[in-house]
PDB file of N, CA and C in Angstrom:
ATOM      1  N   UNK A   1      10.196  -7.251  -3.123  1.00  0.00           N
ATOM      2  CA  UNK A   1       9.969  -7.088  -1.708  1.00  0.00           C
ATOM      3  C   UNK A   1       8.734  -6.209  -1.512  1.00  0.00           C
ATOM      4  N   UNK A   2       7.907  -6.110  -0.369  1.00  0.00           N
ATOM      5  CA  UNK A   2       6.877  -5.654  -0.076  1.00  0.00           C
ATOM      6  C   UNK A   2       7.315  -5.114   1.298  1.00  0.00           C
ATOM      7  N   UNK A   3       6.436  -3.957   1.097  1.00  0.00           N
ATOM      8  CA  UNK A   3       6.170  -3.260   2.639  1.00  0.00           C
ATOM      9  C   UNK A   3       5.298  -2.528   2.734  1.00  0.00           C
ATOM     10  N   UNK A   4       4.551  -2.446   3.465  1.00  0.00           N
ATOM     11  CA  UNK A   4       3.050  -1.444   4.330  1.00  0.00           C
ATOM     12  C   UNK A   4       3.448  -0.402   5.001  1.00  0.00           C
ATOM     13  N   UNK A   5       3.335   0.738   4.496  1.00  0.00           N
ATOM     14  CA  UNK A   5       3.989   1.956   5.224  1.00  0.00           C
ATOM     15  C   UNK A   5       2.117   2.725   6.085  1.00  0.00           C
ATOM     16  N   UNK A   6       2.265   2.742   7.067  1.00  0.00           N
ATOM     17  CA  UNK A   6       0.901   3.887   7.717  1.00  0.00           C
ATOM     18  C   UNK A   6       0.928   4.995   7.786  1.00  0.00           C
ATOM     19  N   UNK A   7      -0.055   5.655   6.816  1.00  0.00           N
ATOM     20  CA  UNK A   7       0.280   6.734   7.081  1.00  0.00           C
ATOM     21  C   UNK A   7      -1.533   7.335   7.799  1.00  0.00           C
ATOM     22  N   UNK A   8      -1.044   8.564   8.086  1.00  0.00           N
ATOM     23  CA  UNK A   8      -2.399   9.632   8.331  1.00  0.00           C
ATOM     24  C   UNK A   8      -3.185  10.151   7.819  1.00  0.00           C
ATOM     25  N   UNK A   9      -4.428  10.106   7.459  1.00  0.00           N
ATOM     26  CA  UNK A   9      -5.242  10.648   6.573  1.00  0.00           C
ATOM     27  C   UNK A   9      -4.766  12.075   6.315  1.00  0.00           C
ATOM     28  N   UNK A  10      -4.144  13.066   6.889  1.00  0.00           N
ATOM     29  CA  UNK A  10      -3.996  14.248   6.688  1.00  0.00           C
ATOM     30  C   UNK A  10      -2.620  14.128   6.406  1.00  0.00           C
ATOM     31  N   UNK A  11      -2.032  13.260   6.256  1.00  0.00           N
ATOM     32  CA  UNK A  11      -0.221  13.246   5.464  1.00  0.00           C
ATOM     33  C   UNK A  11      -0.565  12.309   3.957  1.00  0.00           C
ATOM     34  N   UNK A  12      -1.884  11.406   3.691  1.00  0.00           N
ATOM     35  CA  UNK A  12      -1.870  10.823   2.861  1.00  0.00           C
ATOM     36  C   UNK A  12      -1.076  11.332   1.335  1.00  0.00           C
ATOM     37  N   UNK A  13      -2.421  12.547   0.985  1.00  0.00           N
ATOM     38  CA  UNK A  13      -1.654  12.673  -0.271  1.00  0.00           C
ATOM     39  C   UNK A  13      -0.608  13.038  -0.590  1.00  0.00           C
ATOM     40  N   UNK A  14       0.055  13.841   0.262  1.00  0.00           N
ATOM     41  CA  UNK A  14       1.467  14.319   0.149  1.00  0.00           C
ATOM     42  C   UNK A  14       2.667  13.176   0.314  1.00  0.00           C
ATOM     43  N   UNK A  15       2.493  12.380   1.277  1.00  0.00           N
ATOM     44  CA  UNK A  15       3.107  10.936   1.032  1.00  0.00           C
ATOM     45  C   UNK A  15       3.415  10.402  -0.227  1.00  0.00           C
ATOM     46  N   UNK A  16       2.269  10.069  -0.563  1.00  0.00           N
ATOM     47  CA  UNK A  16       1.580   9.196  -1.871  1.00  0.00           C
ATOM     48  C   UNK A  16       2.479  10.298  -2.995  1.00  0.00           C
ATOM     49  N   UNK A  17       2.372  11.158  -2.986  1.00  0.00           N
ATOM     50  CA  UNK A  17       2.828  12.441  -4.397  1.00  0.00           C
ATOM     51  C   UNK A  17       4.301  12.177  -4.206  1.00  0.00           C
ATOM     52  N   UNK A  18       5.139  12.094  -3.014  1.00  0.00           N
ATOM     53  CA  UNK A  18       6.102  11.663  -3.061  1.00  0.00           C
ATOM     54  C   UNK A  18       6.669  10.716  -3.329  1.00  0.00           C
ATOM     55  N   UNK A  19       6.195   9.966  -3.196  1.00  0.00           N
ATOM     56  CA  UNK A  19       6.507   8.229  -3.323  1.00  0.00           C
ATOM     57  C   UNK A  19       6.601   7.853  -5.627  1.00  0.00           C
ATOM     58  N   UNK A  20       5.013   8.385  -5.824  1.00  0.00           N
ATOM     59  CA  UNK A  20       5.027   8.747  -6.762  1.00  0.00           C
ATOM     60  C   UNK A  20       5.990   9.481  -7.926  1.00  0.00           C
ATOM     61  N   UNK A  21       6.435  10.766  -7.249  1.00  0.00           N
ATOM     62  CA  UNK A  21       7.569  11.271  -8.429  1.00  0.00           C
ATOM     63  C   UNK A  21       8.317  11.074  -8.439  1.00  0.00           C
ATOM     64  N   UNK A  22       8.988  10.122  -7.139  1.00  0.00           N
ATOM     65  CA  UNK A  22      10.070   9.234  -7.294  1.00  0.00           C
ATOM     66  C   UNK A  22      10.129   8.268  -8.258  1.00  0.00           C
ATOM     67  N   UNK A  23      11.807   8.176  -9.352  1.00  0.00           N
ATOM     68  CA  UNK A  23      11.288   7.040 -10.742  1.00  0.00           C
ATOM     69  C   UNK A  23      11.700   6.228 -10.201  1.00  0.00           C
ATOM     70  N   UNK A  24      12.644   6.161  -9.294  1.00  0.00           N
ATOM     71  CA  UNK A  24      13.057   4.643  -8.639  1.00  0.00           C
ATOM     72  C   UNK A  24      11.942   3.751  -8.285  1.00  0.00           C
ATOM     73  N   UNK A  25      11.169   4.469  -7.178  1.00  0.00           N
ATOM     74  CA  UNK A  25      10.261   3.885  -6.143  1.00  0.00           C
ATOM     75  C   UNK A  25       8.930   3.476  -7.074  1.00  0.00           C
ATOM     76  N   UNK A  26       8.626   4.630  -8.179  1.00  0.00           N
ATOM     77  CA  UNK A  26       7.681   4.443  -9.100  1.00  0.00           C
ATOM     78  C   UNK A  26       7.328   3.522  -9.757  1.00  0.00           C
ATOM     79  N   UNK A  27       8.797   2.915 -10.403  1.00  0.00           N
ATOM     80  CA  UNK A  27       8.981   2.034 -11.223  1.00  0.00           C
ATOM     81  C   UNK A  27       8.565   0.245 -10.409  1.00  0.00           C
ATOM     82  N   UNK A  28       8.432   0.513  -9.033  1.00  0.00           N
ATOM     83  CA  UNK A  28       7.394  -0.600  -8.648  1.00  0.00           C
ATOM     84  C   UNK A  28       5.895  -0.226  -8.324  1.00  0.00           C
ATOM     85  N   UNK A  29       5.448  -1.145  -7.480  1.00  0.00           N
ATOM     86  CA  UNK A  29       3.666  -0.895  -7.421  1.00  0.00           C
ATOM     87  C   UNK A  29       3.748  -0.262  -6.084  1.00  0.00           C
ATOM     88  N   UNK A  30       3.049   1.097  -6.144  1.00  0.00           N
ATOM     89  CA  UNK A  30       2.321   1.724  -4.935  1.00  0.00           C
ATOM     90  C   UNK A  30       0.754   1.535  -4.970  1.00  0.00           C
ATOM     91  N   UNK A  31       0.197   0.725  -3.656  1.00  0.00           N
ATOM     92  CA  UNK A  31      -1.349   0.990  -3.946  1.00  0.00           C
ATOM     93  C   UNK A  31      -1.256   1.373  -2.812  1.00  0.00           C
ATOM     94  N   UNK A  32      -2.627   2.491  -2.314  1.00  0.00           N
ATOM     95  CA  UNK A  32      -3.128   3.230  -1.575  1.00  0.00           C
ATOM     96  C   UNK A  32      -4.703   2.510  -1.212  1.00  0.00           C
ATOM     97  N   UNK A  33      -4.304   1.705   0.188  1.00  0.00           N
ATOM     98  CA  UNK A  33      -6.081   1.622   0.840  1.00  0.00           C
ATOM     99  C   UNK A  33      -6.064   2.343   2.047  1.00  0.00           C
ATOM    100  N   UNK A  34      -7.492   2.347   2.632  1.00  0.00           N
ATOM    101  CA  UNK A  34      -7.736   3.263   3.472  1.00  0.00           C
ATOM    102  C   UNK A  34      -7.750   2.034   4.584  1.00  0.00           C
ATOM    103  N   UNK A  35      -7.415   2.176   5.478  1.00  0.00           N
ATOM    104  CA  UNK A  35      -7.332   1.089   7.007  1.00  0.00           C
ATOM    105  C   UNK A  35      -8.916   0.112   7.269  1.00  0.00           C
ATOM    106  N   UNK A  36      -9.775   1.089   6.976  1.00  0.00           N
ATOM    107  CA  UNK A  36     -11.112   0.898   7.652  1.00  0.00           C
ATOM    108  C   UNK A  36     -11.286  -0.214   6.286  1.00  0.00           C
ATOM    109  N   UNK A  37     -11.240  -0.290   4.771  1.00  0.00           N
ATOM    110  CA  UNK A  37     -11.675  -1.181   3.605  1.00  0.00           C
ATOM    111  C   UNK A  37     -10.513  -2.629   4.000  1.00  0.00           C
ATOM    112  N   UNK A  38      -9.847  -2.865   5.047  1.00  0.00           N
ATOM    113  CA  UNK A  38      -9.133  -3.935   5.105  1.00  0.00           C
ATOM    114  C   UNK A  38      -9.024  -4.657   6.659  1.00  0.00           C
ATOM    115  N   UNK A  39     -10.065  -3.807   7.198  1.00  0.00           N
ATOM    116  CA  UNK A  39     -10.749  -4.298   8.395  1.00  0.00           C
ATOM    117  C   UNK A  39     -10.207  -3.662   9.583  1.00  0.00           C
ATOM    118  N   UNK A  40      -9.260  -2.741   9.517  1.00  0.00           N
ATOM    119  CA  UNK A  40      -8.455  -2.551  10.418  1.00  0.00           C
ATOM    120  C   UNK A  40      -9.350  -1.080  11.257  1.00  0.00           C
ATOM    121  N   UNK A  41      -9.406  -1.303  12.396  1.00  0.00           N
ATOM    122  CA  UNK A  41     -10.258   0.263  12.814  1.00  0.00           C
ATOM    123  C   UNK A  41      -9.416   1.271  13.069  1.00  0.00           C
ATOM    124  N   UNK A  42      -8.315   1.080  11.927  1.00  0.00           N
ATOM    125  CA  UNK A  42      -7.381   2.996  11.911  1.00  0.00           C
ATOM    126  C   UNK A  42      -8.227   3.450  11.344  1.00  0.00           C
ATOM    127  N   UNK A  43      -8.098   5.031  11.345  1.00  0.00           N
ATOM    128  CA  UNK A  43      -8.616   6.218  11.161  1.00  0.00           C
ATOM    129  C   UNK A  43      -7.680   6.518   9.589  1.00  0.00           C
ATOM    130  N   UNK A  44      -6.605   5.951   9.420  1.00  0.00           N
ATOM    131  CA  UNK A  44      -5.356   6.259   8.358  1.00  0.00           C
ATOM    132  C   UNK A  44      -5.575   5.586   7.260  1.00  0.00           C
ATOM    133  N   UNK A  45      -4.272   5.639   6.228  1.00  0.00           N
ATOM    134  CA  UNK A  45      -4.196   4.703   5.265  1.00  0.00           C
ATOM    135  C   UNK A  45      -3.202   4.179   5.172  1.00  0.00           C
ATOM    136  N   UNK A  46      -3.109   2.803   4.419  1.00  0.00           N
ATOM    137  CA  UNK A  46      -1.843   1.823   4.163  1.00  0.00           C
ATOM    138  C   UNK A  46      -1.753   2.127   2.946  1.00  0.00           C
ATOM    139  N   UNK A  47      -0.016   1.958   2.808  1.00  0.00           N
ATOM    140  CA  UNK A  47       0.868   2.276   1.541  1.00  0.00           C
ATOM    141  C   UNK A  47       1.563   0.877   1.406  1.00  0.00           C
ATOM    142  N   UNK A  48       0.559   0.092   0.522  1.00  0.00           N
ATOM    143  CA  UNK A  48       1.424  -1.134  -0.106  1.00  0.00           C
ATOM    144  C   UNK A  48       2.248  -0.961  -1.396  1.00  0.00           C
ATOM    145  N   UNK A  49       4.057  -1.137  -1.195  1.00  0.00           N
ATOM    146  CA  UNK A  49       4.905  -0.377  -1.500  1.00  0.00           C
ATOM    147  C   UNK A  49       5.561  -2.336  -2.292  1.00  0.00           C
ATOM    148  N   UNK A  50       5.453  -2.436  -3.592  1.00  0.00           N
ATOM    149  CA  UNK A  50       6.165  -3.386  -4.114  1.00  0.00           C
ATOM    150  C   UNK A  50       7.096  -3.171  -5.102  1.00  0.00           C
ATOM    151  N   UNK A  51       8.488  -3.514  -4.572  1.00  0.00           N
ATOM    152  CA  UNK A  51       9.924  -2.625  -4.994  1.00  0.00           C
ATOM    153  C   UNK A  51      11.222  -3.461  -4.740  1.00  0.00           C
ATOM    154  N   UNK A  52      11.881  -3.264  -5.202  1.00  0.00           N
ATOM    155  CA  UNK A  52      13.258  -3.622  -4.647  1.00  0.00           C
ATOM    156  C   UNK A  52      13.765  -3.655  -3.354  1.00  0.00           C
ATOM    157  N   UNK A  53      14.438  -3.854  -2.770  1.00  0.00           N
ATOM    158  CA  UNK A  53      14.759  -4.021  -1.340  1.00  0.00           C
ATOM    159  C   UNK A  53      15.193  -2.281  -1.532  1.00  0.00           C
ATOM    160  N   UNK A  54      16.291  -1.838  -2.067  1.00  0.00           N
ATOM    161  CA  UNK A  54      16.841  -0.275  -1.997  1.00  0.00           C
ATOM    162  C   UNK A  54      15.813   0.624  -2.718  1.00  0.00           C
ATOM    163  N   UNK A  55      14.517   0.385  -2.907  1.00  0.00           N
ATOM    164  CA  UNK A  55      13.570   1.890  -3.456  1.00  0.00           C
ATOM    165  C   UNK A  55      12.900   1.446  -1.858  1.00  0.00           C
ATOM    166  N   UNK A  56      12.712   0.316  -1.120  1.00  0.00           N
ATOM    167  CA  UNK A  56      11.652   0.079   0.007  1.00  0.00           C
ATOM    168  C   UNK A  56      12.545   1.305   0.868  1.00  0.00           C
ATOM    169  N   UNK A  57      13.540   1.086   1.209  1.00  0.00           N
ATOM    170  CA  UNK A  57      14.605   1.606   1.852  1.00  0.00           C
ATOM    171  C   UNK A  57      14.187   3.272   1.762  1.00  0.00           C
ATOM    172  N   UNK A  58      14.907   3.301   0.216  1.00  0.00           N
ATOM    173  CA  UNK A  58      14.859   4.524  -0.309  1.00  0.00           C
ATOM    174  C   UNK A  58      13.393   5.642   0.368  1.00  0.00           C
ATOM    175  N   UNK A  59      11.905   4.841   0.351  1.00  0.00           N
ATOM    176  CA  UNK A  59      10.812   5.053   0.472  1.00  0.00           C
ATOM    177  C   UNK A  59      10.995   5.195   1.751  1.00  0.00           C
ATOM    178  N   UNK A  60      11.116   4.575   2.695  1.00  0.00           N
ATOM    179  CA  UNK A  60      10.785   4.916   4.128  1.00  0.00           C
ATOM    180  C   UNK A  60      12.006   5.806   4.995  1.00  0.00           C
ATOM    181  N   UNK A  61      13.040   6.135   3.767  1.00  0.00           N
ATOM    182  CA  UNK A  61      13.648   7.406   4.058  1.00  0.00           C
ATOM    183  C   UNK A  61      12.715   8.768   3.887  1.00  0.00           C
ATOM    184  N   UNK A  62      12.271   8.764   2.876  1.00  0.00           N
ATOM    185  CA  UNK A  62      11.993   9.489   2.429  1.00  0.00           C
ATOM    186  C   UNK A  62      10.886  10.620   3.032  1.00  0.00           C
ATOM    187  N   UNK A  63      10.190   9.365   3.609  1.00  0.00           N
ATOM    188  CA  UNK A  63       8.765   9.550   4.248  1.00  0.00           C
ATOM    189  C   UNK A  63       8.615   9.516   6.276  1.00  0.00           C
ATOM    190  N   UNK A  64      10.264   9.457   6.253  1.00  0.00           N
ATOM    191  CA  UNK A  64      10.379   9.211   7.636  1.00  0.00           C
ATOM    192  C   UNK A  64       9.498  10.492   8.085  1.00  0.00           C
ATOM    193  N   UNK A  65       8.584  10.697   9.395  1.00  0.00           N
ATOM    194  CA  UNK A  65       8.360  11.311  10.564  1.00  0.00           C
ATOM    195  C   UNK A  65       6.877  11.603   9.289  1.00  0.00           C
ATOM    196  N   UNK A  66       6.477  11.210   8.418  1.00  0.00           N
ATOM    197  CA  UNK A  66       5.051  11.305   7.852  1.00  0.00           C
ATOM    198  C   UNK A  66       4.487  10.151   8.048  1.00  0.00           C
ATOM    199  N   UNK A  67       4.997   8.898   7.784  1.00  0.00           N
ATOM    200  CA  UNK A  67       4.191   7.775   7.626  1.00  0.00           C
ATOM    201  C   UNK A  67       5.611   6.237   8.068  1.00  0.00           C
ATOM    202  N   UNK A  68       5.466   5.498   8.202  1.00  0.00           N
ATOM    203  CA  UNK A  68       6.137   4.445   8.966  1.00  0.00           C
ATOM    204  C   UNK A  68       5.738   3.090   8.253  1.00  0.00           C
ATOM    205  N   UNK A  69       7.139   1.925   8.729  1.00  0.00           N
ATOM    206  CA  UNK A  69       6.217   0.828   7.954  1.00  0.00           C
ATOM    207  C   UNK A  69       5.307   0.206   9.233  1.00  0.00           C
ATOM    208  N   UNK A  70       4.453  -0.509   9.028  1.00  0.00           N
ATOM    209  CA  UNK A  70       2.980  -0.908   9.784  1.00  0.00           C
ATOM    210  C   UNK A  70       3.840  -2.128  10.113  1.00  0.00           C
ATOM    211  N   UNK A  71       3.542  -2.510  11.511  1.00  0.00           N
ATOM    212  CA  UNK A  71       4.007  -3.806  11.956  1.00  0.00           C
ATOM    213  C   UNK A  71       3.154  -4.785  12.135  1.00  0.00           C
ATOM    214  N   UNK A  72       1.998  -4.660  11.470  1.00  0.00           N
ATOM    215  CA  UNK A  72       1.089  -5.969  11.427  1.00  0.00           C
ATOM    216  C   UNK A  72       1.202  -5.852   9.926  1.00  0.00           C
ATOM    217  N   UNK A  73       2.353  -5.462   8.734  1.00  0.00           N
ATOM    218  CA  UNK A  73       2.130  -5.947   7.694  1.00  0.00           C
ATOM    219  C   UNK A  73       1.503  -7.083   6.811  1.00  0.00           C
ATOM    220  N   UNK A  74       2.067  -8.509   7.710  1.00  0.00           N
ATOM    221  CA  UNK A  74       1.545  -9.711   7.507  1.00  0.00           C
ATOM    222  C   UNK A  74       0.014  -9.578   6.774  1.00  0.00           C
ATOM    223  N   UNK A  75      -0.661  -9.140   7.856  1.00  0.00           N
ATOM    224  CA  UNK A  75      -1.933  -9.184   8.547  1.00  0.00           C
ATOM    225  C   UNK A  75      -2.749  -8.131   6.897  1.00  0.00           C
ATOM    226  N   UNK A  76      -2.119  -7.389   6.796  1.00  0.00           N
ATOM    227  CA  UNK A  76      -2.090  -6.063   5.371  1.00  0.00           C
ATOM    228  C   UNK A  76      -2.163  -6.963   4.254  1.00  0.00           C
ATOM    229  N   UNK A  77      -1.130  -7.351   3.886  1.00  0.00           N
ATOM    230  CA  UNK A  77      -0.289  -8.202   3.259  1.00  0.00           C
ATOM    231  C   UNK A  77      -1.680  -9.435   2.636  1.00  0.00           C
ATOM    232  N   UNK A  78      -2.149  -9.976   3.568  1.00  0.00           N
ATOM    233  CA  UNK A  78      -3.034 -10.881   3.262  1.00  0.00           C
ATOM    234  C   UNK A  78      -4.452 -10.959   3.026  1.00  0.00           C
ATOM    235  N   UNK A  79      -4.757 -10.002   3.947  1.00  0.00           N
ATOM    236  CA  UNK A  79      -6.178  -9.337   3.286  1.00  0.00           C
ATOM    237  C   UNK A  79      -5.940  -8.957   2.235  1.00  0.00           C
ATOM    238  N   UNK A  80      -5.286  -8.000   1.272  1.00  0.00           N
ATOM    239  CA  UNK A  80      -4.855  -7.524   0.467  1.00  0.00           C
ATOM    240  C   UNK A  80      -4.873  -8.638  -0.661  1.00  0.00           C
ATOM    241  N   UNK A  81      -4.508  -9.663  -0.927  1.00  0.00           N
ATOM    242  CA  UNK A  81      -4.486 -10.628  -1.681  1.00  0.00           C
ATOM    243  C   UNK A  81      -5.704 -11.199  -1.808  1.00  0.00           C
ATOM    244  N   UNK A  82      -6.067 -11.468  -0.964  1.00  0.00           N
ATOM    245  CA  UNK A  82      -7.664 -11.811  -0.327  1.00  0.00           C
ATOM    246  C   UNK A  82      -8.684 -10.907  -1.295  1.00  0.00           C
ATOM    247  N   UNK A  83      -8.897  -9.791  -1.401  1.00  0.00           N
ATOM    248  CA  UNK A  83      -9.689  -8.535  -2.091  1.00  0.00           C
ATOM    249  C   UNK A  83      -9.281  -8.707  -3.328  1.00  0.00           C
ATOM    250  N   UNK A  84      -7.927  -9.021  -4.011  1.00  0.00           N
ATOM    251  CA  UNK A  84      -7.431  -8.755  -5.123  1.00  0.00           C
ATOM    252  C   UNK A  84      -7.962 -10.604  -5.740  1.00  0.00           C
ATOM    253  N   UNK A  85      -7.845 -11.303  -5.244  1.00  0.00           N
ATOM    254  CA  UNK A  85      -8.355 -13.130  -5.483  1.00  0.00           C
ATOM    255  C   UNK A  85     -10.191 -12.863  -6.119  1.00  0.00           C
ATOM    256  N   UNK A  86     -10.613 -12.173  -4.640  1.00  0.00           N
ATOM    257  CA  UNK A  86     -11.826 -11.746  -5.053  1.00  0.00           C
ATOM    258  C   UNK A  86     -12.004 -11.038  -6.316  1.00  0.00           C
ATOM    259  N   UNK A  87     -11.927  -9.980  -6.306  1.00  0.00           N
ATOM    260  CA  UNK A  87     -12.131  -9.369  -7.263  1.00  0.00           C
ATOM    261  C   UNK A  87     -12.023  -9.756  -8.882  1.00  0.00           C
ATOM    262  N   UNK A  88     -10.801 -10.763  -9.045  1.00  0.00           N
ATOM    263  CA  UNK A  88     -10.616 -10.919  -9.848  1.00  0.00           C
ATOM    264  C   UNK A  88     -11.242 -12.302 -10.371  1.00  0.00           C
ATOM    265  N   UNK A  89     -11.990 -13.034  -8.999  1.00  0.00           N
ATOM    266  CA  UNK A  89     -13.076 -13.861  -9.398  1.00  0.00           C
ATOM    267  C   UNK A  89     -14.434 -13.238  -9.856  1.00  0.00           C
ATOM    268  N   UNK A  90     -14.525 -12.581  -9.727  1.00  0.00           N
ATOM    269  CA  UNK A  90     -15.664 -11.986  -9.415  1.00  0.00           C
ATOM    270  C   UNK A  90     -15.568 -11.016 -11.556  1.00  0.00           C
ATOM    271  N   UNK A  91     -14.543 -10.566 -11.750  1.00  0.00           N
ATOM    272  CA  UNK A  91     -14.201 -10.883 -13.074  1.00  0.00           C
ATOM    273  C   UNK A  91     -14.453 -11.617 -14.035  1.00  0.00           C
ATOM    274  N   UNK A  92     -13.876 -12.390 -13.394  1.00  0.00           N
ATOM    275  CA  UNK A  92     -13.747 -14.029 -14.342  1.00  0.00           C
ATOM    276  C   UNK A  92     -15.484 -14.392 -14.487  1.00  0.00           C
ATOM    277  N   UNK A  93     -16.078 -14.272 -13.233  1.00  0.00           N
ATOM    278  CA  UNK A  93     -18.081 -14.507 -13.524  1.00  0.00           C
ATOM    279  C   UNK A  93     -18.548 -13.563 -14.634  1.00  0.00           C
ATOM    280  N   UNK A  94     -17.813 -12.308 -14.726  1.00  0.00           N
ATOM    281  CA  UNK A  94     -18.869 -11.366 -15.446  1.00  0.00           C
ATOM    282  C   UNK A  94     -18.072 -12.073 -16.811  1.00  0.00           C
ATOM    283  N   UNK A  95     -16.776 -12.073 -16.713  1.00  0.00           N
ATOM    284  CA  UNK A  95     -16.754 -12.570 -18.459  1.00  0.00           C
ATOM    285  C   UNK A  95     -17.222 -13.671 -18.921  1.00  0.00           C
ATOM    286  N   UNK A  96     -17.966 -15.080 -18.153  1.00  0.00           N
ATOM    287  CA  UNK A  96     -18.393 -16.070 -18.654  1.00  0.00           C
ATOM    288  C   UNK A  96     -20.042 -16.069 -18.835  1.00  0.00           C
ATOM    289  N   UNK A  97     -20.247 -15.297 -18.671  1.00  0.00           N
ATOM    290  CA  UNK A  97     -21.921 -14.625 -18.940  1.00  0.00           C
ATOM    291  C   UNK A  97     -22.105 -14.349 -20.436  1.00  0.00           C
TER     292      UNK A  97
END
């Protein structure tokens, strides 16, 4: 399961450190982008959180009244794949050189 949590540039790292020393939540993928690198004109950052349904849970307990899940996830969600497609084309050119 996936979820986009928003947080505030000034709650980021402390979020993120939490989310982190958690082994539950750990043991899936946390990536950290900044709003503005995924087109979005927040000022914040997105917490793409890939986990179990009970660490997602677990996570947005955790982090309640710091950071929230984003309700244009979708929208996160797909750019996000989009950058990661890229990139990893963009890979694939430098190794056939």
């Amino acid at each position: 399961m996936k979820e986009v949590l928003a947080v505030s540039s000034d709650k980021k790292e402390k979020v993120e450190d939490m989310l982190k020393k958690d082994e539950e939540i750990n043991r899936g993928s946390i990536v950290v982008k900044s709003a503005s690198s995924m087109g979005f004109d927040d000022d914040g950052y997105f917490i793409i959180l890939d986990a179990p349904e009970h660490a997602i849970k677990k996570a947005l307990n955790m982090v309640s009244g710091m950071a929230s899940a984003f309700r244009e996830k979708d929208k996160v969600l797909k750019k996000y794949d989009e950058q990661e497609d890229a990139a990893m084309q963009g890979f694939g050119n430098i190794m056939k050189d």
